[in-house]
Protein backbone atom coordinates (compact mmCIF):
# COMPACT_ATOMS: atom_id res chain seq x y z
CA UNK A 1 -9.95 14.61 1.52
CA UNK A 2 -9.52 13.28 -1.85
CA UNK A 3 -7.15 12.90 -4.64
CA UNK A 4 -9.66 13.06 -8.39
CA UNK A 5 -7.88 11.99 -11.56
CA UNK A 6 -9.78 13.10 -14.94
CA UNK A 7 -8.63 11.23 -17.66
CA UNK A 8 -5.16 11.94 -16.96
CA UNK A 9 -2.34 9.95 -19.41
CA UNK A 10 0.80 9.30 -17.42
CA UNK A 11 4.14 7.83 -19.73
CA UNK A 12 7.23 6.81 -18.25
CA UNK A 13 10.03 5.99 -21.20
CA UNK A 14 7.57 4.00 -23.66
CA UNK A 15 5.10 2.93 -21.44
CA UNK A 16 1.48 5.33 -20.77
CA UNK A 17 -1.06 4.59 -18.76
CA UNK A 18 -4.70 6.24 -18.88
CA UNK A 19 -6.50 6.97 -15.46
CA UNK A 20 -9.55 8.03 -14.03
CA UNK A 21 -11.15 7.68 -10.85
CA UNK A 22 -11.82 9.29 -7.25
CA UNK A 23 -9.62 8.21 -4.41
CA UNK A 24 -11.57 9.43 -1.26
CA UNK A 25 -10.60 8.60 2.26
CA UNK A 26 -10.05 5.02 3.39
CA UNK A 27 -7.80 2.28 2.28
CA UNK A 28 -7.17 1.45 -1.37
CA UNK A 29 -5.65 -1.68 -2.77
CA UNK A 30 -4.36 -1.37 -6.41
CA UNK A 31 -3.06 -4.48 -7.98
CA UNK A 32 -2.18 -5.27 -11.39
CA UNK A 33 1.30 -7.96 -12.68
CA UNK A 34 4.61 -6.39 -12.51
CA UNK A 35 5.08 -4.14 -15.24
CA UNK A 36 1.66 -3.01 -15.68
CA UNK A 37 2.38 0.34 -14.09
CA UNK A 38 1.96 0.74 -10.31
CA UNK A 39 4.63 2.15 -9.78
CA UNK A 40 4.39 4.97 -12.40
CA UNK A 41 1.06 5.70 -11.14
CA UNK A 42 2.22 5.81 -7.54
CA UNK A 43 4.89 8.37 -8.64
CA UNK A 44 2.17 10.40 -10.29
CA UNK A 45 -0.11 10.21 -7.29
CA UNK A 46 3.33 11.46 -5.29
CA UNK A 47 3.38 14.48 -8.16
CA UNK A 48 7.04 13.21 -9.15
CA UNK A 49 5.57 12.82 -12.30
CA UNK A 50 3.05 14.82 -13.98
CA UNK A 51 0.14 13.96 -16.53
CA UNK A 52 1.06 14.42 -20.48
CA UNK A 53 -2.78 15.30 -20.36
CA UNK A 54 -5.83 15.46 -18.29
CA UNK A 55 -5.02 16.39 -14.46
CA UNK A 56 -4.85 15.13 -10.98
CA UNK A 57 -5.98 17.38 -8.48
CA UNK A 58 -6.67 17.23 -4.95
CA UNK A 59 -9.25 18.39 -2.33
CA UNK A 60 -7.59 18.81 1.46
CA UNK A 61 -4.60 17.34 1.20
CA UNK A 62 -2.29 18.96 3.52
CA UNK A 63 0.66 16.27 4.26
CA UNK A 64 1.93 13.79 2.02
CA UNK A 65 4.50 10.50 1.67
CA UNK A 66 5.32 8.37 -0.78
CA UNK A 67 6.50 4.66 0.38
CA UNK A 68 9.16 2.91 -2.31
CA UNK A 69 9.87 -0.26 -2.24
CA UNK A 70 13.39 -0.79 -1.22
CA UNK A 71 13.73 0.89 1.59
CA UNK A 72 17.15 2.26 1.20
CA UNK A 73 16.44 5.16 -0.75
CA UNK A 74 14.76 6.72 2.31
CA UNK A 75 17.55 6.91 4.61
CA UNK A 76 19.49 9.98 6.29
CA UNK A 77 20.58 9.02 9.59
CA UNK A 78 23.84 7.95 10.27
CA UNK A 79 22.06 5.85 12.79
CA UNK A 80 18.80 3.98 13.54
CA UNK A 81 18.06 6.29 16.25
CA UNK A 82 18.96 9.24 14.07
CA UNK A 83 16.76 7.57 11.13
CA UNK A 84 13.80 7.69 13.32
CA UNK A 85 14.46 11.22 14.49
CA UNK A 86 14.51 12.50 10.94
CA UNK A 87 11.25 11.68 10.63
CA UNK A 88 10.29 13.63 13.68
CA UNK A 89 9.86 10.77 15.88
CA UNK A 90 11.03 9.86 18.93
CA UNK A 91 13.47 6.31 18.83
CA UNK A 92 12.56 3.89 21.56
CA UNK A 93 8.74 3.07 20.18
CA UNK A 94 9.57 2.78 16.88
CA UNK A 95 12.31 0.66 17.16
CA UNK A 96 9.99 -1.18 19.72
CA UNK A 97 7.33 -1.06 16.74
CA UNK A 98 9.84 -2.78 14.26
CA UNK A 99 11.92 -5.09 16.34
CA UNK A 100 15.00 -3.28 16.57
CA UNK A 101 15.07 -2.63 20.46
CA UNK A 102 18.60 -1.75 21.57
CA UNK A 103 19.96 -1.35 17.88
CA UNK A 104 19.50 2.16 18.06
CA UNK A 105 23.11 2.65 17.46
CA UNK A 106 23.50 0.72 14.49
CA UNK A 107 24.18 1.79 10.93
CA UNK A 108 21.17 1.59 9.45
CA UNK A 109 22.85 0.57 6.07
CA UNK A 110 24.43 -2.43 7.77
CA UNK A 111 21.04 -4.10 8.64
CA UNK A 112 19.17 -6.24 5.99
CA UNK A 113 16.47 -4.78 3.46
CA UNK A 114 13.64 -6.44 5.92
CA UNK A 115 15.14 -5.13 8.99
CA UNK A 116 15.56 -1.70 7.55
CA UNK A 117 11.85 -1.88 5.80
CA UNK A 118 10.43 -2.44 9.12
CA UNK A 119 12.41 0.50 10.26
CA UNK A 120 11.06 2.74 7.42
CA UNK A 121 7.36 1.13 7.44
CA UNK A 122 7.04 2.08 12.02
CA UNK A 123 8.52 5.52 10.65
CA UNK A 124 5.27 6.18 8.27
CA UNK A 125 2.97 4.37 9.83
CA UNK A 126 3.67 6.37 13.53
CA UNK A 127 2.38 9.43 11.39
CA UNK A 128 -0.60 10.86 10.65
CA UNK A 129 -1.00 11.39 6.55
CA UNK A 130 -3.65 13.04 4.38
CA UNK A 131 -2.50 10.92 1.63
CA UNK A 132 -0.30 7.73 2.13
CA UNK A 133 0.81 5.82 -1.11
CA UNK A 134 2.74 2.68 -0.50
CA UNK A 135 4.17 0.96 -3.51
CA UNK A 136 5.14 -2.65 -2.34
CA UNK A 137 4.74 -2.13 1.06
CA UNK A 138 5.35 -5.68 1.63
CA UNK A 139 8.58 -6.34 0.15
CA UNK A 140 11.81 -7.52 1.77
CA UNK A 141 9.54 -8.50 4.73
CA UNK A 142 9.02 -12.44 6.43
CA UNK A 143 5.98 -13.82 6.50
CA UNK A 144 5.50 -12.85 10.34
CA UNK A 145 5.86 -9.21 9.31
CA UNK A 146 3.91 -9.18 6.40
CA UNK A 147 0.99 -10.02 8.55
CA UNK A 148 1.98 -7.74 11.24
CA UNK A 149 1.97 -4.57 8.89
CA UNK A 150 -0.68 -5.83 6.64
CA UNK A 151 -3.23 -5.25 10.01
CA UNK A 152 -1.80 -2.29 10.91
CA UNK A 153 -2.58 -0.85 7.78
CA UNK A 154 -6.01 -2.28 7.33
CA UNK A 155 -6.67 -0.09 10.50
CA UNK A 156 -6.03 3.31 8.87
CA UNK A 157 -9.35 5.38 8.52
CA UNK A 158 -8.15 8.82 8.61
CA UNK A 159 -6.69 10.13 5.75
CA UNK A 160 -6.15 8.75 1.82
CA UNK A 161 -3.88 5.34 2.00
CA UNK A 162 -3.16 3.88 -1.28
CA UNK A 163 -1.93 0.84 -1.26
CA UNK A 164 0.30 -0.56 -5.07
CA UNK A 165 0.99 -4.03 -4.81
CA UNK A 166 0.71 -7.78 -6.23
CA UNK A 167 1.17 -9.18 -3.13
CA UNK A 168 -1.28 -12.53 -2.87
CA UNK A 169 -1.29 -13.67 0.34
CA UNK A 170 -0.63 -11.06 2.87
CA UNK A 171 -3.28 -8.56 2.42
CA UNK A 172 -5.08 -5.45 4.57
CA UNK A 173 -8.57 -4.78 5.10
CA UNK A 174 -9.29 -2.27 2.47
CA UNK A 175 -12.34 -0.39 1.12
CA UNK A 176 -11.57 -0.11 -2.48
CA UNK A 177 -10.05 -2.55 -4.97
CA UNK A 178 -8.86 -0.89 -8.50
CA UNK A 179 -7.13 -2.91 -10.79
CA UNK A 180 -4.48 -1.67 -13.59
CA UNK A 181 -5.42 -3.88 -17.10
CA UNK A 182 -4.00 -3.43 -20.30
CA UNK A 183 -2.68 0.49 -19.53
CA UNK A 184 -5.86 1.67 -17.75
CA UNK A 185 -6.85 1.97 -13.82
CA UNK A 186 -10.15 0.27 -13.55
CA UNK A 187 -12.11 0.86 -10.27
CA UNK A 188 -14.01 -2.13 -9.02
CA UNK A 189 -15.84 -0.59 -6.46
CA UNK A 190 -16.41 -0.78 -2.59
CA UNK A 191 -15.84 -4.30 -0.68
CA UNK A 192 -17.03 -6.49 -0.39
CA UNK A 193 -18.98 -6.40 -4.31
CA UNK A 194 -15.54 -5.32 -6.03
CA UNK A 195 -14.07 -8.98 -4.78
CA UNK A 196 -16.86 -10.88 -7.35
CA UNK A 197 -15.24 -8.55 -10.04
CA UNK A 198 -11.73 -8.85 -9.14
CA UNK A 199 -10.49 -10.39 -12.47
CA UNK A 200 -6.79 -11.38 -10.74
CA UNK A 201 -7.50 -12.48 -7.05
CA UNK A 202 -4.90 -14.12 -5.22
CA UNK A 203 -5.31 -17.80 -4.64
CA UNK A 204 -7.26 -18.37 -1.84
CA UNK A 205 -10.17 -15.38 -3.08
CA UNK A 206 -10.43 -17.59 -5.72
CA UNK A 207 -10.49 -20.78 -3.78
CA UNK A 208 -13.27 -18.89 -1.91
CA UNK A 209 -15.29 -17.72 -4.12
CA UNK A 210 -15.34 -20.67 -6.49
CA UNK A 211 -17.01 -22.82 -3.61
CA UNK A 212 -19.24 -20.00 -3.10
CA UNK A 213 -17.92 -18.19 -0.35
CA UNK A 214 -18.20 -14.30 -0.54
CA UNK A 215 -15.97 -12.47 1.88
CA UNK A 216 -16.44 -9.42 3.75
CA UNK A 217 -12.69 -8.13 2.83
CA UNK A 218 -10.12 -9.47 1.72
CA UNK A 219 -7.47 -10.63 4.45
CA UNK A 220 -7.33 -14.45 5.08
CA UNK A 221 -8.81 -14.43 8.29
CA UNK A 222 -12.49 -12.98 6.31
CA UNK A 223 -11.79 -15.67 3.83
CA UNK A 224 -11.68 -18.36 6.60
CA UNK A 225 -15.02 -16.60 8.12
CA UNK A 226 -16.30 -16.95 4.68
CA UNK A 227 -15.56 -20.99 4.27
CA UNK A 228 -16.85 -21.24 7.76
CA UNK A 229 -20.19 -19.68 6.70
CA UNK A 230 -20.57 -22.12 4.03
CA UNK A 231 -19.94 -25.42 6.27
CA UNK A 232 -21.86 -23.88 8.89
């Protein structure tokens, strides 16, 4: 499974964006500031919008989501038990999944954005996916659930999962970085090499890697095992 983009130009109102690259299976981190066209890229990945030239194309991709960030714009159900059903699921583990045990009557529009994200984050991540793209998957959540999603997803191996975000502290395990700079999606490679190229790390990468520390990935419990190393 793959998803190839060959020099394909993407514009959405005045802004364009120029992209090529190979996203094979695994877990891919894009990052970039806001504004510098994740999320137009995600909705081209999605095929909600389509190349003014060049192409993406795919190779055995069968089933498909698209993850936006406020969470909102994904709901059906009347309920959060009838939320979880839409997706084919059945209620009591996923509301287990996201916290929401015995809520399952609830309006889903009457719970907060991080209580419904949750809700909408167990509902993707209790499927199985050819090709996952998450644009902010992070968003509306506490810290505590930041972390708790960011491992779940840094355990995904089957399938394409493409991660768009500039979250800089709560990060998966991943097996690609790509950066978007100056309109164009730059791949950096494999981890743990594409970390010494990352030109906009968060914080403590940097913190890392300027005392010579090279981690294995990029979540902060590999940059603590990388400081360690060093001490050691």
């Amino acid at each position: 499974m793959r998803v190839v983009l060959d020099k394909a130009i993407i514009r959405r109102g005045d802004f364009q964006l120029t992209a090529s690259g190979t996203f094979s299976e695994g877990v891919h981190l894009v990052t970039g500031p806001v504004g510098s066209g994740k999320s137009t890229l995600a909705l081209a990945l999605a095929g909600a919008i389509k190349p003014i030239a060049g192409q993406i194309g795919e190779e055995g991709i069968g089933s498909r989501t698209l993850a936006l960030p406020f969470p909102g714009y994904h709901v059906t159900g009347e309920t959060l038990e009838g939320e979880v059903a839409s997706w084919g699921l059945p209620p009591a583990p996923v509301l287990e999944a996201s916290g929401l045990t015995g809520r399952g009557a609830e309006d889903p529009l009457r719970c907060s954005q991080g209580e419904l994200k949750r809700l909408v984050l167990s509902c993707i991540l209790a499927r199985e996916w050819d090709l996952l793209i998450l644009d902010e998957p992070c968003s509306s959540l506490d810290c505590a659930w930041k972390e708790a999603f960011s491992l779940r997803l840094g355990e995904r191996r089957k399938g394409v999962t493409i991660i768009f975000t500039h979250e800089d502290e709560f990060l998966p395990r991943v097996d690609e970085i790509w950066e978007i700079l100056a309109g164009r999606l730059v791949s950096l490679g494999r981890v743990p090499e594409a970390i010494r190229k990352w030109s906009r790390p968060p914080g403590y990468i940097r913190a890392a890697l300027e005392k010579g520390g090279i981690p294995e990935n990029i979540t902060i419990a590999d940059v603590r095992d990388a400081l360690c190393r060093i001490r050691g």
